[in-house]
N, C-alpha and C. Protein backbone atom coordinates (compact mmCIF):
# COMPACT_ATOMS: atom_id res chain seq x y z
N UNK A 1 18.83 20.45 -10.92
CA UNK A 1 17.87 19.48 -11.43
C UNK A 1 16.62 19.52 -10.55
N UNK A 2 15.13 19.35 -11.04
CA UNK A 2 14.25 19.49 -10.36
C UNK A 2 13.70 17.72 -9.85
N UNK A 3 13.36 18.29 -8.41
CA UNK A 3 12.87 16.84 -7.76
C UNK A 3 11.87 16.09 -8.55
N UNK A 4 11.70 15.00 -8.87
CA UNK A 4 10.28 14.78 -9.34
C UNK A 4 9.42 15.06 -8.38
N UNK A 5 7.76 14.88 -8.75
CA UNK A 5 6.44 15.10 -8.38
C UNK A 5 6.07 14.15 -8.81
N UNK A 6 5.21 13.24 -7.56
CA UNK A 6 4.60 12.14 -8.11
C UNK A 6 3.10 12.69 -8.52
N UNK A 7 2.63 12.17 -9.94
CA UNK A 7 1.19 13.10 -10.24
C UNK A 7 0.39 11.88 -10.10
N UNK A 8 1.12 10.61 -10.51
CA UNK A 8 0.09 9.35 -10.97
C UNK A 8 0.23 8.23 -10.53
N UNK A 9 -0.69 7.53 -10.07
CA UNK A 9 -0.18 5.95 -9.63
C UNK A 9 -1.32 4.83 -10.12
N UNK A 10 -1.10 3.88 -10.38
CA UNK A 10 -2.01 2.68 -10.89
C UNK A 10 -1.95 1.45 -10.07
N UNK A 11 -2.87 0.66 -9.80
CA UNK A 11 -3.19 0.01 -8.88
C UNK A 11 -4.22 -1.29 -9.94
N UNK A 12 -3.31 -2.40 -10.13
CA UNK A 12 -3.71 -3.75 -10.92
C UNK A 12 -4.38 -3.97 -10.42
N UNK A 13 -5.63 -4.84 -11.05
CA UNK A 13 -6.93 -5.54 -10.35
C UNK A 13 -7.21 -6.24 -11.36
N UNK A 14 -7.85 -6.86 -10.85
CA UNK A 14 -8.45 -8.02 -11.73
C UNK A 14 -10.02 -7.89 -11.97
N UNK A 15 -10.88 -7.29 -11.13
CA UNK A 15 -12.29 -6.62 -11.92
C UNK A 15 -12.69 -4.98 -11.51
N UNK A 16 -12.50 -4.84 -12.57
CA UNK A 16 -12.34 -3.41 -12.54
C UNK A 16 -13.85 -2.70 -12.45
N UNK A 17 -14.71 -3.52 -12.45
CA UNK A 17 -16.28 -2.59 -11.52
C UNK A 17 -16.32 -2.57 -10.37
N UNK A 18 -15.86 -3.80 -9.59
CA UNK A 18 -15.71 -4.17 -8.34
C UNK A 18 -15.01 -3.31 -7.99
N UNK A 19 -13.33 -2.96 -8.09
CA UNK A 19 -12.49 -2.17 -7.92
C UNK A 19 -13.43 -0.64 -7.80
N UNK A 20 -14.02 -0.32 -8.94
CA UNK A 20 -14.66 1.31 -8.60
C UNK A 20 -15.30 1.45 -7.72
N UNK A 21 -15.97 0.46 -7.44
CA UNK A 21 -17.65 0.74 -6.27
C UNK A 21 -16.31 0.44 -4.72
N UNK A 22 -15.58 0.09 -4.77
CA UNK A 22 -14.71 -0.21 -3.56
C UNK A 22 -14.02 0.55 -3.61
N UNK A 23 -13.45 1.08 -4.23
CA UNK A 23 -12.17 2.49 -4.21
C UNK A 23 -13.69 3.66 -4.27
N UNK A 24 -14.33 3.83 -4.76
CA UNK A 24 -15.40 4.62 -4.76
C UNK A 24 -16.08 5.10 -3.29
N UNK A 25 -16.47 3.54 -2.57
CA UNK A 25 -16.45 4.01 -1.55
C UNK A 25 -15.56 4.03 -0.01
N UNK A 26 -14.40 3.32 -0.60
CA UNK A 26 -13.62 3.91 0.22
C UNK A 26 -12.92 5.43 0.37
N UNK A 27 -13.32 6.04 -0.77
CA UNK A 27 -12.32 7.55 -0.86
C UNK A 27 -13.80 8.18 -0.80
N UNK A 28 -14.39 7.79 -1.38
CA UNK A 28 -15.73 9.24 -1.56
C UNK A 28 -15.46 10.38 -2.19
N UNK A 29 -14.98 9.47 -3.28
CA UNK A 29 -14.87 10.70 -4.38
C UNK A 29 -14.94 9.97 -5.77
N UNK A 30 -16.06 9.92 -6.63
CA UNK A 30 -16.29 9.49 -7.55
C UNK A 30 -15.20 9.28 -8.55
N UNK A 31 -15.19 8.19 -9.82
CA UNK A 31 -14.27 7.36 -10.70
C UNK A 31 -14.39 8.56 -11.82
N UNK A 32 -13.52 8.54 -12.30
CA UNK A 32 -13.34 9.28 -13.93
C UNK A 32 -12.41 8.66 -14.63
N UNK A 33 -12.92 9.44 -15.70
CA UNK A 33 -11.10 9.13 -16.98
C UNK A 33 -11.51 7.56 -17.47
N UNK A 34 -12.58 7.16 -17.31
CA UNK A 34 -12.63 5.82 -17.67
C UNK A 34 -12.77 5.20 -19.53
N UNK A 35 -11.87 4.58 -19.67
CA UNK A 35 -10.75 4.66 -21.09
C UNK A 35 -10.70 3.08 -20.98
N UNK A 36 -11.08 2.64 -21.92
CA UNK A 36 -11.91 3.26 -23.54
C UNK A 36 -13.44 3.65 -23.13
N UNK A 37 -13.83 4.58 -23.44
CA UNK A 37 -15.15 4.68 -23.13
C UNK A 37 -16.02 3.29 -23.12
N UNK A 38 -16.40 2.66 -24.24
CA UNK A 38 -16.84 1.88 -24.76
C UNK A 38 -16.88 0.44 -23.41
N UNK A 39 -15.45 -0.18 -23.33
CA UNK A 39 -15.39 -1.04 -22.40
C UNK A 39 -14.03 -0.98 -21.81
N UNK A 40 -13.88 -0.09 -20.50
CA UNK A 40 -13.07 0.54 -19.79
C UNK A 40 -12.43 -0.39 -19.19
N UNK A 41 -10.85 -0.21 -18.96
CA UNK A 41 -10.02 -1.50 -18.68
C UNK A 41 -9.41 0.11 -17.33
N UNK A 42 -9.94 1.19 -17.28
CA UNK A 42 -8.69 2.05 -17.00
C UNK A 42 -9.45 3.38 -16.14
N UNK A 43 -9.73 3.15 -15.22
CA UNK A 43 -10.27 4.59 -14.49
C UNK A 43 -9.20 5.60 -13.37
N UNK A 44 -9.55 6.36 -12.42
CA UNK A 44 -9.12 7.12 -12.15
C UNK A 44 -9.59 8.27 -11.17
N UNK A 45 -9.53 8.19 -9.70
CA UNK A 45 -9.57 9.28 -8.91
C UNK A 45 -8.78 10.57 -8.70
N UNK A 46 -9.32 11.51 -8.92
CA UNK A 46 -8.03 12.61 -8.30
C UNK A 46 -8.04 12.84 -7.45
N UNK A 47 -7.01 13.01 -6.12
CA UNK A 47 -6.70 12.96 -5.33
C UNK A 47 -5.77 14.26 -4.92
N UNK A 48 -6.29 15.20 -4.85
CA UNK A 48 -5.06 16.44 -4.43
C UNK A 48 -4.75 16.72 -5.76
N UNK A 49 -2.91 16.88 -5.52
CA UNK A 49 -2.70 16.99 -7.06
C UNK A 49 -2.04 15.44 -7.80
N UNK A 50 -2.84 14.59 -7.41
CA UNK A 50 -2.25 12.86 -7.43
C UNK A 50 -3.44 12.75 -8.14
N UNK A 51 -3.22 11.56 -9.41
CA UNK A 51 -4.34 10.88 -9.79
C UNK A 51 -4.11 9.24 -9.57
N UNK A 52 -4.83 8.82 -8.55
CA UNK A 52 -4.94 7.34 -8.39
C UNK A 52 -5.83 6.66 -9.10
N UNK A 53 -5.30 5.84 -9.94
CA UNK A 53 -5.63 4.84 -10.93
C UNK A 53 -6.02 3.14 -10.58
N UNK A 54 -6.68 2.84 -11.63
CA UNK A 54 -7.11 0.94 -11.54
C UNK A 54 -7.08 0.73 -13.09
N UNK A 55 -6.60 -0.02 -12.92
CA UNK A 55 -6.17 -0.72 -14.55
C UNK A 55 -6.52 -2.07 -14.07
N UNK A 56 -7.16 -2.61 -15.34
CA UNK A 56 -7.71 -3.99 -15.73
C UNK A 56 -6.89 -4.33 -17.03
N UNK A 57 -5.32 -5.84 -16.52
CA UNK A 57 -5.37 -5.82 -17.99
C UNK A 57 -5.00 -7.59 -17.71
N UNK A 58 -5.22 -7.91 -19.12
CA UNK A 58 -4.85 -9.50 -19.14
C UNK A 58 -3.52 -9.80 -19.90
N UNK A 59 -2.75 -10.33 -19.56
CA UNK A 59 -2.34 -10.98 -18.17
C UNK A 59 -2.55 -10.08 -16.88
N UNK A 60 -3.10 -10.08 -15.59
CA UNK A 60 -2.75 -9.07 -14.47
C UNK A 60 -1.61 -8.97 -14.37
N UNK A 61 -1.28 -7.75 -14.48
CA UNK A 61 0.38 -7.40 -13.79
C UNK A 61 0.60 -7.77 -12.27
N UNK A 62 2.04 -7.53 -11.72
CA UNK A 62 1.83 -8.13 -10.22
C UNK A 62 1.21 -7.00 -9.49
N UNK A 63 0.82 -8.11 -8.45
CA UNK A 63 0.21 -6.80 -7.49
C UNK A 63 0.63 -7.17 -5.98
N UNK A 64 0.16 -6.15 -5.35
CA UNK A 64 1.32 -6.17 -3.86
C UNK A 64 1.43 -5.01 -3.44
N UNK A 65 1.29 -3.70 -4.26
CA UNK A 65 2.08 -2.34 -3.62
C UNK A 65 1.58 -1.82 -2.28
N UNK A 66 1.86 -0.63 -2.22
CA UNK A 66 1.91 0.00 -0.73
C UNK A 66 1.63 1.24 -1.10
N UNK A 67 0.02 1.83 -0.87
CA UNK A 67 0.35 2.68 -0.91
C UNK A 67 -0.24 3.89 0.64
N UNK A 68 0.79 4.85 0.73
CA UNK A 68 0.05 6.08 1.82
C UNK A 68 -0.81 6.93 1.30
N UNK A 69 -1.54 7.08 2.35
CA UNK A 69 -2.61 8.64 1.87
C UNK A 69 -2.69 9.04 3.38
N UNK A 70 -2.40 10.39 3.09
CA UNK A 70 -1.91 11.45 4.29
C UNK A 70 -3.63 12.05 4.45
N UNK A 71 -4.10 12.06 5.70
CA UNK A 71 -5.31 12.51 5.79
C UNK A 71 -5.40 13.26 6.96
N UNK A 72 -6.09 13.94 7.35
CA UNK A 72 -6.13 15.02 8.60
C UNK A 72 -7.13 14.59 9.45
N UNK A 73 -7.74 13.33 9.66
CA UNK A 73 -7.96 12.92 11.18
C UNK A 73 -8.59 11.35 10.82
N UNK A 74 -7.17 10.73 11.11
CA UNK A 74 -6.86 9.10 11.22
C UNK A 74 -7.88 8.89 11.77
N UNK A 75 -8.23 9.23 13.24
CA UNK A 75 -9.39 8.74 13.92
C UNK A 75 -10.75 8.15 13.05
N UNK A 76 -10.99 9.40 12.22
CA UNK A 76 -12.29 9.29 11.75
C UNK A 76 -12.24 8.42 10.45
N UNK A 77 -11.37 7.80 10.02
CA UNK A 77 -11.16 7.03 8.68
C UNK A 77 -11.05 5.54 9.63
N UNK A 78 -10.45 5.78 10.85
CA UNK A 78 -9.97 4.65 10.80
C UNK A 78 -11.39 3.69 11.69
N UNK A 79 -12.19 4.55 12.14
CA UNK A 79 -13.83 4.36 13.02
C UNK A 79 -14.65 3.72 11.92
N UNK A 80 -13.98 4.30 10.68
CA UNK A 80 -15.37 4.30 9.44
C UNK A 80 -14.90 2.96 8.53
N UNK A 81 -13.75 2.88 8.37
CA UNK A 81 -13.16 1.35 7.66
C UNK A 81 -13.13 0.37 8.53
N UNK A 82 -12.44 0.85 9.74
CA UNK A 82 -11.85 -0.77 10.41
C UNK A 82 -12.70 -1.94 10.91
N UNK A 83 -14.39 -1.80 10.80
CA UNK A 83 -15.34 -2.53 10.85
C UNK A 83 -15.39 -3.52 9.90
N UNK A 84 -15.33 -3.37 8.75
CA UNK A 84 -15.11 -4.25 7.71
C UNK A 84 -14.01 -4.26 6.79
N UNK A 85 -12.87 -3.69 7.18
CA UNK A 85 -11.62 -3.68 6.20
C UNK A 85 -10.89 -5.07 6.43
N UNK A 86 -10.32 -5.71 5.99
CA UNK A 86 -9.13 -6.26 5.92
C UNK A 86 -7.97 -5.78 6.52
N UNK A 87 -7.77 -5.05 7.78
CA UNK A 87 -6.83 -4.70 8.48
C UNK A 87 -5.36 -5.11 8.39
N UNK A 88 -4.24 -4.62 8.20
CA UNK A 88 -3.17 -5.29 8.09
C UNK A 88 -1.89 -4.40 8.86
N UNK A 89 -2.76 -3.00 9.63
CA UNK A 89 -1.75 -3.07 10.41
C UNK A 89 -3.01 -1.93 11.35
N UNK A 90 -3.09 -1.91 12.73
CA UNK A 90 -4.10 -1.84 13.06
C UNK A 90 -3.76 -0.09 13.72
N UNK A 91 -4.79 0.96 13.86
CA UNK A 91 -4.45 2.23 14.53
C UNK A 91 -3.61 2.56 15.63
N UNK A 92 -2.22 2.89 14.97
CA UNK A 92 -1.69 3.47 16.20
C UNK A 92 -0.75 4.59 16.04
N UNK A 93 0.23 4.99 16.90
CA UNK A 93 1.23 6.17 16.96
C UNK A 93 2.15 6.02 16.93
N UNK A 94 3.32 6.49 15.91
CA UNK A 94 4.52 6.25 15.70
C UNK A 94 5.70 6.53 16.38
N UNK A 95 6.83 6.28 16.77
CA UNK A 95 7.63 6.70 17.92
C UNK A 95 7.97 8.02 17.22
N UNK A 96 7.88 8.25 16.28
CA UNK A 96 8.39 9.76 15.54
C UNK A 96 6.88 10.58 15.56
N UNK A 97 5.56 10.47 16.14
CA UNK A 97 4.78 10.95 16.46
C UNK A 97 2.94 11.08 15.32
N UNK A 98 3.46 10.40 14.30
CA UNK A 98 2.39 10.10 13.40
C UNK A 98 1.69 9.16 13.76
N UNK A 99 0.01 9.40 13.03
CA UNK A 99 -0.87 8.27 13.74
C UNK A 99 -0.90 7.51 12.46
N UNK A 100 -1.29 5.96 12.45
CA UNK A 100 -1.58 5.49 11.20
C UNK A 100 -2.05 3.97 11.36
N UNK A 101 -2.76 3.62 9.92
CA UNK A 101 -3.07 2.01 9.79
C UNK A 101 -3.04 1.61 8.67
N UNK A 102 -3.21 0.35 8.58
CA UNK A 102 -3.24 0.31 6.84
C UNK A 102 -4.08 -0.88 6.67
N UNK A 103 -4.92 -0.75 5.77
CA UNK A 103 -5.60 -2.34 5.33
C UNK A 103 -5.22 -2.93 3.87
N UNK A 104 -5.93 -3.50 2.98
CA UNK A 104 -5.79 -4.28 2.00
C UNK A 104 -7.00 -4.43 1.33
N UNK A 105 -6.74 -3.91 -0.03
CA UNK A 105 -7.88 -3.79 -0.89
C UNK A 105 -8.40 -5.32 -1.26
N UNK A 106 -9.28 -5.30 -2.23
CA UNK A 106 -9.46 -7.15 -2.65
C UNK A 106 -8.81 -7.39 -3.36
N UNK A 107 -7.83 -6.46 -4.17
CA UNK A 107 -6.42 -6.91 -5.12
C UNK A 107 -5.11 -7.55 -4.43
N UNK A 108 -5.14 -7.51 -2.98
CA UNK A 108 -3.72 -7.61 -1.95
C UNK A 108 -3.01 -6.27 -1.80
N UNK A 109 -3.16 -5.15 -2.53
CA UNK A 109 -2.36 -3.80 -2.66
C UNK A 109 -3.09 -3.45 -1.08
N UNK A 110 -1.61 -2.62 -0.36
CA UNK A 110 -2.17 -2.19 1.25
C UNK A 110 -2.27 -0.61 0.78
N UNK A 111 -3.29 -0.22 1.89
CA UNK A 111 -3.22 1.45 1.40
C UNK A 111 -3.44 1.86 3.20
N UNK A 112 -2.35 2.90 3.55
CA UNK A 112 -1.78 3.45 4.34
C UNK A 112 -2.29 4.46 4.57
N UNK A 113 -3.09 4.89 5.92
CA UNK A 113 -3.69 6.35 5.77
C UNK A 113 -2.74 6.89 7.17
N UNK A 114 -1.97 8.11 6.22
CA UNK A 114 -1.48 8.94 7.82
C UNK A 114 -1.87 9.74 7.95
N UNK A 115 -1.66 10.10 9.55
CA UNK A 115 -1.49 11.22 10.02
C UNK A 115 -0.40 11.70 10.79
N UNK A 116 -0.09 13.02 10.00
CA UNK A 116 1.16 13.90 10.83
C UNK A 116 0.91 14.26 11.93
């Protein structure tokens, strides 16, 4: 049987322009896929071979998740956010030897940046 591959993940919010210009510039990598054209409840970064998502829907679904993003020098992400992020777990080194931190978007979802 083959392992899964995670390709896709979605991330609830409650205003979904706000959400782009903030996921926008936190990744620095421009929004796509935005569905319905017309008045978009549903966009989308690609990320490697991952597409990270924001969905706008009413009722909001819950929100809370966790997510990691593996990056190749913590230092420099973590110099460039931790001035104004919402910090929720602050830069450091793991006893198994990874560096990492994590903050909190304006939805409550934490996003985890490591390094191996």
């Amino acid at each position: 049987m083959d392992i899964p591959r995670l390709t896709h993940v979605r991330v609830n919010v409650r205003d979904l322009a706000a959400a782009i210009t903030w996921y926008e510039d936190l990744l620095a990598v421009p929004a796509e896929g935005h569905w319905p054209p017309d008045a978009p409840t549903y966009a989308h970064f690609t990320l490697g071979p991952t597409q990270f998502a924001l969905g706008r829907y009413d009722p909001t679904p819950a929100t809370g998740a966790r997510f990691n993003l593996e990056v190749d020098n913590v230092d420099e992400w973590w110099s460039r956010l931790s001035p104004t992020a919402d910090v929720v777990e602050p830069l450091t080194t793991t006893p198994y030897g990874s560096r990492k931190f994590a903050i909190r978007d304006p939805d409550g979802n934490e996003l985890g940046f490591v390094q191996a």
